[in-house]
C-alpha atoms as a PDB file:
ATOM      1  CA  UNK A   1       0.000   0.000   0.000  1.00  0.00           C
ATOM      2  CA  UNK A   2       1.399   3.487  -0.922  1.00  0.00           C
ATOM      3  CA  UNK A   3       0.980   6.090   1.832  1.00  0.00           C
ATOM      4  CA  UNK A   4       1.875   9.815   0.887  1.00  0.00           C
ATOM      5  CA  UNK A   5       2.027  11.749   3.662  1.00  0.00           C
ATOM      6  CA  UNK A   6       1.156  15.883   3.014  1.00  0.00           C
ATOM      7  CA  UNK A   7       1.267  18.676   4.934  1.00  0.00           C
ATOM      8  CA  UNK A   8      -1.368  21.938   5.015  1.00  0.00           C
ATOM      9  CA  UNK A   9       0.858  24.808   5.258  1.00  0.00           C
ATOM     10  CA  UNK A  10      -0.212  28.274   4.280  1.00  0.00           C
ATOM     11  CA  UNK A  11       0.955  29.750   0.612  1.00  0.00           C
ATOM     12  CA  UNK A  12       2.155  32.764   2.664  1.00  0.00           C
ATOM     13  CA  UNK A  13       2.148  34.644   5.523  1.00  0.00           C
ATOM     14  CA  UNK A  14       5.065  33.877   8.434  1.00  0.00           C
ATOM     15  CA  UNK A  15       4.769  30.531   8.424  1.00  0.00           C
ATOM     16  CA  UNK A  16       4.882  29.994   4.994  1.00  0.00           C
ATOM     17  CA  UNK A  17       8.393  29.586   3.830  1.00  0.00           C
ATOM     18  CA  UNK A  18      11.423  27.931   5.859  1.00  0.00           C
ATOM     19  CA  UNK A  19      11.729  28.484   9.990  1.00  0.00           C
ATOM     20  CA  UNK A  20      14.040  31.463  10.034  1.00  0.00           C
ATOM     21  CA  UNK A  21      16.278  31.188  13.590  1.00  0.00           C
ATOM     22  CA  UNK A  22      18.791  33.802  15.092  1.00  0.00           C
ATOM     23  CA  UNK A  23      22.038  33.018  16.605  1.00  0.00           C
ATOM     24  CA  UNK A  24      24.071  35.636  18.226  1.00  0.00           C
ATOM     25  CA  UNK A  25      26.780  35.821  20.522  1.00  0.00           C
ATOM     26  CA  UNK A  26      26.197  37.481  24.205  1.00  0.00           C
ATOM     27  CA  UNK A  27      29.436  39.127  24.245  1.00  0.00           C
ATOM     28  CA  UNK A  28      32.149  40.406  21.506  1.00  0.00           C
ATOM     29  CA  UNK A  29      35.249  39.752  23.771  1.00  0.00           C
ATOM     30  CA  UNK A  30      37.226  37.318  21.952  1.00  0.00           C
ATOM     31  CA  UNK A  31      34.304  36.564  19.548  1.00  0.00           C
ATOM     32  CA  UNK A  32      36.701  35.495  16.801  1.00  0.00           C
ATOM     33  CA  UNK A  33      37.276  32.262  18.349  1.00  0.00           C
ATOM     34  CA  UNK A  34      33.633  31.493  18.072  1.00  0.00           C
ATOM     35  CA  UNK A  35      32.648  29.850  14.435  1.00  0.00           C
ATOM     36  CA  UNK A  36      29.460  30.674  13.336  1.00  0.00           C
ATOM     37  CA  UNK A  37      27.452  27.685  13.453  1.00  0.00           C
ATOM     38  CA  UNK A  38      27.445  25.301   9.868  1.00  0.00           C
ATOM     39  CA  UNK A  39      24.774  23.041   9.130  1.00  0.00           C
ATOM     40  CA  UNK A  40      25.485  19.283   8.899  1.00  0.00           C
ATOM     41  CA  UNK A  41      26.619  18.554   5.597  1.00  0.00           C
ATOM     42  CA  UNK A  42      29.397  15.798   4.720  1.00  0.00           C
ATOM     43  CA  UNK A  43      31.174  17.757   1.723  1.00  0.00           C
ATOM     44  CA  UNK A  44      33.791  15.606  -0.374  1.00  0.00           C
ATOM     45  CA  UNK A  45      31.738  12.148  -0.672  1.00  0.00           C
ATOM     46  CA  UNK A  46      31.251   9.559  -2.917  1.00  0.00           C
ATOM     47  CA  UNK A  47      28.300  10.568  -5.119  1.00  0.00           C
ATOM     48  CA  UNK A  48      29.166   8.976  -8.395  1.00  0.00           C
ATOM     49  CA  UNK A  49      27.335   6.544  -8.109  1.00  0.00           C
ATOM     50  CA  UNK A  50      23.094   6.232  -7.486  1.00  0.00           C
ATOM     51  CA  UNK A  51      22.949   3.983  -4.545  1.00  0.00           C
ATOM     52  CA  UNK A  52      25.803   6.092  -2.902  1.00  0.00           C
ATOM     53  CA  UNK A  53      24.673   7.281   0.909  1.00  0.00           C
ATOM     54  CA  UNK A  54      25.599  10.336  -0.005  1.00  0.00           C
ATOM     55  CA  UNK A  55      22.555  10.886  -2.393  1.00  0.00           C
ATOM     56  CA  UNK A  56      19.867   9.409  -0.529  1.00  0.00           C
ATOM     57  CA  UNK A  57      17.227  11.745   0.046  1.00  0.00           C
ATOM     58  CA  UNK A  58      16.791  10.568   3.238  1.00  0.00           C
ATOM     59  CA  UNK A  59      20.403  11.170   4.547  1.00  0.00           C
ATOM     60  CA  UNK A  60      20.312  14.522   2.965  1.00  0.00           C
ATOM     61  CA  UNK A  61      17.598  15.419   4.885  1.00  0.00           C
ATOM     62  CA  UNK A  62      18.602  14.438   8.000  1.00  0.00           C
ATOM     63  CA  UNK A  63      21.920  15.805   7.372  1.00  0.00           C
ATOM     64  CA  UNK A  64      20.430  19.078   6.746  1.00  0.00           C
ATOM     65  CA  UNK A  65      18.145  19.992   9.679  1.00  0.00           C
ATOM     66  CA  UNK A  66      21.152  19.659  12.167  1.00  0.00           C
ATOM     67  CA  UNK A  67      23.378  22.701  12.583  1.00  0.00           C
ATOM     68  CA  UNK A  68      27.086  22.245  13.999  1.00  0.00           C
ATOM     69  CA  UNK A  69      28.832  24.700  17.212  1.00  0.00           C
ATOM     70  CA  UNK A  70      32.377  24.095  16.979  1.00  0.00           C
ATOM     71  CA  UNK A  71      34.907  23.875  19.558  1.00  0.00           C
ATOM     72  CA  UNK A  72      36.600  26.970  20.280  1.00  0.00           C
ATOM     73  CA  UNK A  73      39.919  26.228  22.135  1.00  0.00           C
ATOM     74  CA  UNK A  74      42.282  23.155  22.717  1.00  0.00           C
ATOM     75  CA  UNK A  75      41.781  21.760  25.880  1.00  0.00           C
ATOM     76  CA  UNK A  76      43.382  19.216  28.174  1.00  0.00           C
ATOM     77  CA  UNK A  77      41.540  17.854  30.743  1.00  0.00           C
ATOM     78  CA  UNK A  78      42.057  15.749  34.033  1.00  0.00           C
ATOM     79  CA  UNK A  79      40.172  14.965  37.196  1.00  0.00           C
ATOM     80  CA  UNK A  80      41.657  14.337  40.946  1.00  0.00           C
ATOM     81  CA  UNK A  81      40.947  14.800  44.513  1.00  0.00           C
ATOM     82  CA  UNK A  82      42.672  16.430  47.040  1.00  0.00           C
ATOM     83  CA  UNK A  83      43.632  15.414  50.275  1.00  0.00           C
ATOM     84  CA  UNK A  84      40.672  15.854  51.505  1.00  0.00           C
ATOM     85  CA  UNK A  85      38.878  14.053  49.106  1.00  0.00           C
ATOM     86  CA  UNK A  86      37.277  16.728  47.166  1.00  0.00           C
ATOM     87  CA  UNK A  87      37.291  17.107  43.489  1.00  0.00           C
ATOM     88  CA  UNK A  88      39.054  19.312  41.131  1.00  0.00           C
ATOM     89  CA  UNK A  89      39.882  19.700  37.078  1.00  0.00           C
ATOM     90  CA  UNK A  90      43.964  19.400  36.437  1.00  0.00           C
ATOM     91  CA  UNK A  91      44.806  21.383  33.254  1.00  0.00           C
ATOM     92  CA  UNK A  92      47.313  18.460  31.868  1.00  0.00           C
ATOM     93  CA  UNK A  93      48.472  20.983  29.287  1.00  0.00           C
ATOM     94  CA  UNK A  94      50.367  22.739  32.518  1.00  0.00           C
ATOM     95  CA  UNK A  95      52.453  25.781  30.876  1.00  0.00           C
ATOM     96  CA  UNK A  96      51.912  24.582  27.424  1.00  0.00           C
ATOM     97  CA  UNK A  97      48.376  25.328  27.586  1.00  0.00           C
ATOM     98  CA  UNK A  98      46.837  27.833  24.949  1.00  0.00           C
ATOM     99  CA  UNK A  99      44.306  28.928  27.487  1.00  0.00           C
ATOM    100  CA  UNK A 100      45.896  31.128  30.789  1.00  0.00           C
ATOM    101  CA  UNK A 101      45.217  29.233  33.925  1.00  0.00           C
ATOM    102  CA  UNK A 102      43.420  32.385  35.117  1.00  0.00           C
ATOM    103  CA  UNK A 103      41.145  32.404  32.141  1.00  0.00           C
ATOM    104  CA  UNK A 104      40.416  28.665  32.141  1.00  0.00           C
ATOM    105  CA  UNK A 105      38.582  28.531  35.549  1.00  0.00           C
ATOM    106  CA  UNK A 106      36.001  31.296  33.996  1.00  0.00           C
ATOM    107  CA  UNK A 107      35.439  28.677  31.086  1.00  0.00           C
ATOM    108  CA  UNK A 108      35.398  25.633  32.663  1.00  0.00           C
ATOM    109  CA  UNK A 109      33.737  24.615  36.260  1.00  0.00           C
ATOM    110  CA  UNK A 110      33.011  21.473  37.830  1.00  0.00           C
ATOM    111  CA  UNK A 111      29.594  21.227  39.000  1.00  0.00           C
ATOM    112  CA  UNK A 112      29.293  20.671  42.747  1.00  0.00           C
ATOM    113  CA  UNK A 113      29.278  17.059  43.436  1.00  0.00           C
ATOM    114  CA  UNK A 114      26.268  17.059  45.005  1.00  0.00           C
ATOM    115  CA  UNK A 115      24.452  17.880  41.972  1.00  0.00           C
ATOM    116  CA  UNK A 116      26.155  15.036  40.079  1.00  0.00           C
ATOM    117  CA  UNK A 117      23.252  12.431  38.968  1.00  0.00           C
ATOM    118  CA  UNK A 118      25.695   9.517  39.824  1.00  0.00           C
ATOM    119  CA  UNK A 119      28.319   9.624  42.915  1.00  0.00           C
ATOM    120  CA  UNK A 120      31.022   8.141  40.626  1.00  0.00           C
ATOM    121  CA  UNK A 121      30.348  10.900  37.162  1.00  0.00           C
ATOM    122  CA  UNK A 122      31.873  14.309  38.142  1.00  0.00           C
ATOM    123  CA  UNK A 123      29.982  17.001  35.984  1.00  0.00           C
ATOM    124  CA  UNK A 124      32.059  19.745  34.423  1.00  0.00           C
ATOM    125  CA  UNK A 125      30.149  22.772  32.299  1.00  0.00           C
ATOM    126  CA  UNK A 126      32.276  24.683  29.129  1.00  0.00           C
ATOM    127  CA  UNK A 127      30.455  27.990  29.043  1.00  0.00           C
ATOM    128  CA  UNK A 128      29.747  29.241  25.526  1.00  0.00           C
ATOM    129  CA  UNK A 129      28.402  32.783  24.561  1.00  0.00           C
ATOM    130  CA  UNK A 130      25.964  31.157  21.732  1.00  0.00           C
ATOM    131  CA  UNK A 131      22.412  32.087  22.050  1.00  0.00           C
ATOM    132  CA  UNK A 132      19.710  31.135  19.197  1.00  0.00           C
ATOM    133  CA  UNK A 133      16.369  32.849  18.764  1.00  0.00           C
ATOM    134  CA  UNK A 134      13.058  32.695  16.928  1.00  0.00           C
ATOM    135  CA  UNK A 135      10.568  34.793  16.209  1.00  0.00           C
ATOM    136  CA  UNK A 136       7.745  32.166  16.008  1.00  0.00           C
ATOM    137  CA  UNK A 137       7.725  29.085  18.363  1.00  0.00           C
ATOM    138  CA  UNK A 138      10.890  26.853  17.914  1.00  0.00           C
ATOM    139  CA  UNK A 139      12.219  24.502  20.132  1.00  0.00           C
ATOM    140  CA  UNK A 140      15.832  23.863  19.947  1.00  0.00           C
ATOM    141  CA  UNK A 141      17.488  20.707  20.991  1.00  0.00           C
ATOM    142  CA  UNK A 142      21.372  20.312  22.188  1.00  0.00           C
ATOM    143  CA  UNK A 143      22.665  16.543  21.630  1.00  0.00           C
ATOM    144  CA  UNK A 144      26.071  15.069  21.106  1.00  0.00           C
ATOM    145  CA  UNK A 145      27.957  14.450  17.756  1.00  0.00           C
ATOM    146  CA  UNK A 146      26.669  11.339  16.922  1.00  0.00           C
ATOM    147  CA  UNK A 147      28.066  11.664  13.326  1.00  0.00           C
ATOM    148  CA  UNK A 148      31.463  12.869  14.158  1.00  0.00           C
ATOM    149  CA  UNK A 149      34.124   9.967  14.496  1.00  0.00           C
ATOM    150  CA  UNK A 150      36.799  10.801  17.229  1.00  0.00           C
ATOM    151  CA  UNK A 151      39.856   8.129  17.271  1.00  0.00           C
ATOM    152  CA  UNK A 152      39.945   8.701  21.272  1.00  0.00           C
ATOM    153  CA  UNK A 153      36.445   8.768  22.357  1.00  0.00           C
ATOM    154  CA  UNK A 154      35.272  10.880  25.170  1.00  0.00           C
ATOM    155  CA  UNK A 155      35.146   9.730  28.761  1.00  0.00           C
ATOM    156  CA  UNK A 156      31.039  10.367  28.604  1.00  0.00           C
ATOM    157  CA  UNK A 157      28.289  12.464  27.545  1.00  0.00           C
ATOM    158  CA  UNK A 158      27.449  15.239  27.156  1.00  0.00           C
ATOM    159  CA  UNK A 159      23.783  16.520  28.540  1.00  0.00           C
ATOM    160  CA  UNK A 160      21.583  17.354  25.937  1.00  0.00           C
ATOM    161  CA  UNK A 161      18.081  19.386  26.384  1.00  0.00           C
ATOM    162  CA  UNK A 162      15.303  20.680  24.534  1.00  0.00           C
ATOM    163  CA  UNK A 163      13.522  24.064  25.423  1.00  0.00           C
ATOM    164  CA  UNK A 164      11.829  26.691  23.184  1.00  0.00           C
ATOM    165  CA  UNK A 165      13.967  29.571  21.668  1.00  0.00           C
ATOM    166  CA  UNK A 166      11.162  32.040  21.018  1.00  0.00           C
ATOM    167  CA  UNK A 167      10.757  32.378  24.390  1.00  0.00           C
ATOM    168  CA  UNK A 168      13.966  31.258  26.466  1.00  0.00           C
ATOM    169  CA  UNK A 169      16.996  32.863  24.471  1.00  0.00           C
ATOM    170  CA  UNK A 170      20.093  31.665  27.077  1.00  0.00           C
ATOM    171  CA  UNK A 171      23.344  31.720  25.955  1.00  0.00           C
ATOM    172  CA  UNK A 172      24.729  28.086  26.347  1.00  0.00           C
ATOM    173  CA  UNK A 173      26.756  25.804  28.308  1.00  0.00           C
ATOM    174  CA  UNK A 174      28.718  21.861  27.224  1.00  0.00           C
ATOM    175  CA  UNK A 175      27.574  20.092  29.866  1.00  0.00           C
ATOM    176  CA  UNK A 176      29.334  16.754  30.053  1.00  0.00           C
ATOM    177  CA  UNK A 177      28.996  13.992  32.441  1.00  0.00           C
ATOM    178  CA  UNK A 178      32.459  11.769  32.659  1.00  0.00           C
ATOM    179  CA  UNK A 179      31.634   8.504  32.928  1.00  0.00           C
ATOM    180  CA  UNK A 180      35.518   7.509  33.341  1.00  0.00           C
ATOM    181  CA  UNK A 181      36.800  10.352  35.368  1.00  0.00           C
ATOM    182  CA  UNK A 182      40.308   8.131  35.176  1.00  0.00           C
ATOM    183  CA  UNK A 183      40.400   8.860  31.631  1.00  0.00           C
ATOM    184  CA  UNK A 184      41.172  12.766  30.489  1.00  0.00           C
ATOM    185  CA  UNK A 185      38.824  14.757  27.960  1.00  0.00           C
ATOM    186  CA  UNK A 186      40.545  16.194  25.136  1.00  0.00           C
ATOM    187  CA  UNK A 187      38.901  19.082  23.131  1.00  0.00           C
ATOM    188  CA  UNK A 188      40.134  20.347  19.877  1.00  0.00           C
ATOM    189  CA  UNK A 189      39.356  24.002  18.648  1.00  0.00           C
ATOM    190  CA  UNK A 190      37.470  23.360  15.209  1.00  0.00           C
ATOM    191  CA  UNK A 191      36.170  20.254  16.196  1.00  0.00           C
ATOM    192  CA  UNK A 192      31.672  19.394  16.712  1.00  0.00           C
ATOM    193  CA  UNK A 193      31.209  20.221  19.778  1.00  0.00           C
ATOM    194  CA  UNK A 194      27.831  19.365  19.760  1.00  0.00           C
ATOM    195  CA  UNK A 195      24.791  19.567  17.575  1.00  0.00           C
ATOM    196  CA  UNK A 196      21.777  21.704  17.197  1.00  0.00           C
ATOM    197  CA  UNK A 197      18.046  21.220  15.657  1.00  0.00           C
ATOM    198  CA  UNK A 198      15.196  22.790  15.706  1.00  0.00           C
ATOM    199  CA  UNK A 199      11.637  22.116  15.361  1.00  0.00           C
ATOM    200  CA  UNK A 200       8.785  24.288  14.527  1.00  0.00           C
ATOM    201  CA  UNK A 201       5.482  24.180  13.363  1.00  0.00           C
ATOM    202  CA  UNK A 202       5.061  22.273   9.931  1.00  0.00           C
ATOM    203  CA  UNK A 203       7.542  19.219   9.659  1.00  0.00           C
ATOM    204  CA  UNK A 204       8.499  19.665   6.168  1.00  0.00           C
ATOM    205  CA  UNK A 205       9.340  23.080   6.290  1.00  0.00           C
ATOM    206  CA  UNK A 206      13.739  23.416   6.070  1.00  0.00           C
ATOM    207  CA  UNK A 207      15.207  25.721   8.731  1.00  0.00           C
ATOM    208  CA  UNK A 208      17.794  28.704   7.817  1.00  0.00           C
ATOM    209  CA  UNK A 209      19.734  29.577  10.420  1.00  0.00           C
ATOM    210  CA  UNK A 210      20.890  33.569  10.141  1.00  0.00           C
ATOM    211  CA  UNK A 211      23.023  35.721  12.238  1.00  0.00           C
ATOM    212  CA  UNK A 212      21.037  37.988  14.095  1.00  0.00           C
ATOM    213  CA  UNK A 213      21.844  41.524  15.985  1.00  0.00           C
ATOM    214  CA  UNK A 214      22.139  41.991  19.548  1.00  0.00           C
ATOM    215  CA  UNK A 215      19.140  44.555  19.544  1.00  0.00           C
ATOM    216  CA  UNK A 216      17.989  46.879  22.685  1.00  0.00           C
ATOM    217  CA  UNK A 217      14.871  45.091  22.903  1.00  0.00           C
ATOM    218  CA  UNK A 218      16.506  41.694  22.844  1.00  0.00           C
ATOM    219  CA  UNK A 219      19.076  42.348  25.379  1.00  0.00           C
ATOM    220  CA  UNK A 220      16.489  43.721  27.737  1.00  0.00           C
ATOM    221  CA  UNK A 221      14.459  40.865  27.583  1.00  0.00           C
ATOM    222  CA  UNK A 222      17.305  38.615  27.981  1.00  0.00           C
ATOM    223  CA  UNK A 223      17.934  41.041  31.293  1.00  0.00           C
ATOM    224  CA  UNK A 224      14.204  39.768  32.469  1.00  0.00           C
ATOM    225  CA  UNK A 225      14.922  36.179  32.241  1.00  0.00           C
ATOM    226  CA  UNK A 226      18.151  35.973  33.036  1.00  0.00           C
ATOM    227  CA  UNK A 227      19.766  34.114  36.020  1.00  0.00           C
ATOM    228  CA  UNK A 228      16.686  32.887  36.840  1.00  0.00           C
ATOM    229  CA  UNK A 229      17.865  29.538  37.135  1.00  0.00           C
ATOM    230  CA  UNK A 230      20.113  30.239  40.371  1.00  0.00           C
ATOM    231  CA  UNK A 231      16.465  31.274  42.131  1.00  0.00           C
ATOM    232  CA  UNK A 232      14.003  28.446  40.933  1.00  0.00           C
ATOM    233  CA  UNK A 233      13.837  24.999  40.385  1.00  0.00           C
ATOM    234  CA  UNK A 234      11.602  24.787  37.401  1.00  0.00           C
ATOM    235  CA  UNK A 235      12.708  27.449  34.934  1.00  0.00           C
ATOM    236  CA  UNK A 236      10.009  26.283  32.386  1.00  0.00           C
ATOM    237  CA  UNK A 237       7.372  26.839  34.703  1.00  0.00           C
ATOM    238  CA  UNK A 238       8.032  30.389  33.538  1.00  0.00           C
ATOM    239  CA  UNK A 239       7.307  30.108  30.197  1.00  0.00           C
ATOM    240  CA  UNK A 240       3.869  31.976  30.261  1.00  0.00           C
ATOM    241  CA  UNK A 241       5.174  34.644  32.668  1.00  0.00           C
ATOM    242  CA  UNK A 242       8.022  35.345  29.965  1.00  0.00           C
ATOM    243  CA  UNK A 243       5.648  35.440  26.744  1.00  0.00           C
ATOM    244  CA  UNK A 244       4.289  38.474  28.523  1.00  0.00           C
ATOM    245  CA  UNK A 245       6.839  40.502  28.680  1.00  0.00           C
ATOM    246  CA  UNK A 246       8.718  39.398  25.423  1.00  0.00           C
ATOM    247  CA  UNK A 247       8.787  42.091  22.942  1.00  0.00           C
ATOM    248  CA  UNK A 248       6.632  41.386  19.466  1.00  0.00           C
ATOM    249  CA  UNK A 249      10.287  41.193  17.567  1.00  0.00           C
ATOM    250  CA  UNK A 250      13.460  39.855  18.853  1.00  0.00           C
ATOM    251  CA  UNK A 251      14.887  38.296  15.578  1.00  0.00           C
ATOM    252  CA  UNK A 252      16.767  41.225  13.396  1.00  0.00           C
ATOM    253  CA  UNK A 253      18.784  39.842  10.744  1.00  0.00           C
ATOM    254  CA  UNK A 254      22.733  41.226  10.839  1.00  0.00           C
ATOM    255  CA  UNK A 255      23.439  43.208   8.181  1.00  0.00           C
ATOM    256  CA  UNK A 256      26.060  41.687   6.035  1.00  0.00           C
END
C-alpha cells in the first residue's frame, strides 16, 4: 500500500516559507574564536554513483536539519581529589596550555558534586556565549555528535536538552557527564562540539539559520529572564510569565 504523507501549510504569511532562527553571541570579547554555526553537511563524498549514501534523500535530509557549534579552544583535561577528598579539574596541558590558567577557571567549572546524577560521574560545564532565537515558536534541541568519528572517544556524555527559543533565548553551556573520570577529555578548537536542531510548526518546512543583531529590545528581555535559574527549580514553569513581557520582535537579521 502506498501512503503519501502531506502537509497543510499556508501559501504565505510567516509561516509559509522555511523556519528562520537567530544566533548571536552574548558578548564580543574574543568573539573570533567562536565559528558561526554550519549546518550538517558531509562535503567531499562519494556521489558517483546512485545507490551512494551520499545521495539518498533521506540522509540529505537528515543531514540538513542539524546545525554544527564548533569547539573553540584546545583543551586538556584531568580529574583528581585532594587530600581531603574533594574534586578538582587538572589542566594536563600545565604551561603549554593555549588557554591562561586564570582564564580557564572562567570557562570551565566542575559542577558541585552534590548535583552530580551519579556519585562516581563528576559534571564539568564549558560555558559558551551562543544564544539562538526565533521569532515564532521553535524549540531547539542540544545533543552530542553522533556523526562525528573521534579516534579517542570521550570519557562520557554530554547533557543534551530541549527548550523553546522564542521564548527562552540563554546563551549556552557543554555540559558533560564523565563517565571515566580516570580517563582525560581532550577538546580540539574546530572540532563538533555538539549539535543543534530545531523544530517548529510544519515538519516539512527546512530551517535557515541567520546571524542575528544583539538589539535593545533583545538584550532587555534577555535582562528579564536571566539568572533565573540560580532562584528556581523549574525554569520552564516560567514560560507563560516570559511570553508576557517578550517584545513582538526579537529576531533582526545582521546586516552583512
Amino acid at each position: 500500500m502506498d501512503i503519501t504523507l502531506t502537509f497543510d501549510r499556508p501559501e504565505e504569511g510567516p509561516k509559509s516559507g522555511p523556519v528562520t532562527v537567530g544566533w548571536f553571541l552574548t558578548q564580543d570579547k574574543g568573539a573570533i574564536l567562536y565559528d558561526p554555526p554550519e549546518r550538517l553537511i558531509f562535503r567531499q563524498t562519494n556521489k558517483t554513483h546512485a545507490k551512494s549514501a551520499s545521495r539518498c534523500p533521506a540522509v540529505i535530509q537528515m543531514e540538513s536539519r542539524y546545525f554544527v557549534v564548533k569547539c573553540p579552544f584546545d583543551l586538556h583535561i584531568g580529574f583528581g581529589r585532594d587530600k581531603d577528598g574533594k574534586g578538582h579539574l587538572i589542566n594536563r596541558a600545565g604551561a603549554a596550555s593555549s588557554i591562561r590558567a586564570s582564564k580557564l577557571g572562567e570557562l570551565l567549572t566542575l559542577v558541585n558534586e552534590v548535583e552530580w546524577r551519579f556519585p562516581d560521574r563528576p559534571t564539568i560545564q564549558l560555558m559558551l556565549p551562543y544564544c539562538f532565537i526565533a521569532d515564532e515558536t521553535v524549540y531547539m534541541t542540544q545533543l552530542g555528535t553522533f556523526a562525528h568519528y573521534r579516534r579517542d572517544p570521550l570519557p562520557g556524555t554530554i547533557f543534551g536538552g530541549r527548550f523553546p527559543i522564542n521564548v527562552w533565548p540563554r546563551p549556552l553551556m557543554w555540559a558533560f557527564e564523565w563517565h571515566e573520570p580516570e580517563k582525560d577529555i581532550i577538546l580540539r578548537r574546530g572540532e563538533p562540539l555538539f549539535y543543534c536542531q530545531f523544530e517548529a510548526e510544519g515538519p516539512d518546512r527546512p530551517v535557515q539559520v541567520v546571524e542575528a543583531e544583539r538589539t535593545p529590545e533583545l538584550a532587555g528581555y534577555m535582562d528579564k529572564i536571566g539568572g533565573i535559574v540560580n532562584y528556581v527549580n523549574q525554569t520552564f514553569s516560567l514560560f507563560k510569565a516570559a511570553e508576557q513581557v517578550r517584545p513582538p520582535k526579537l529576531l533582526t537579521p545582521k546586516d552583512k
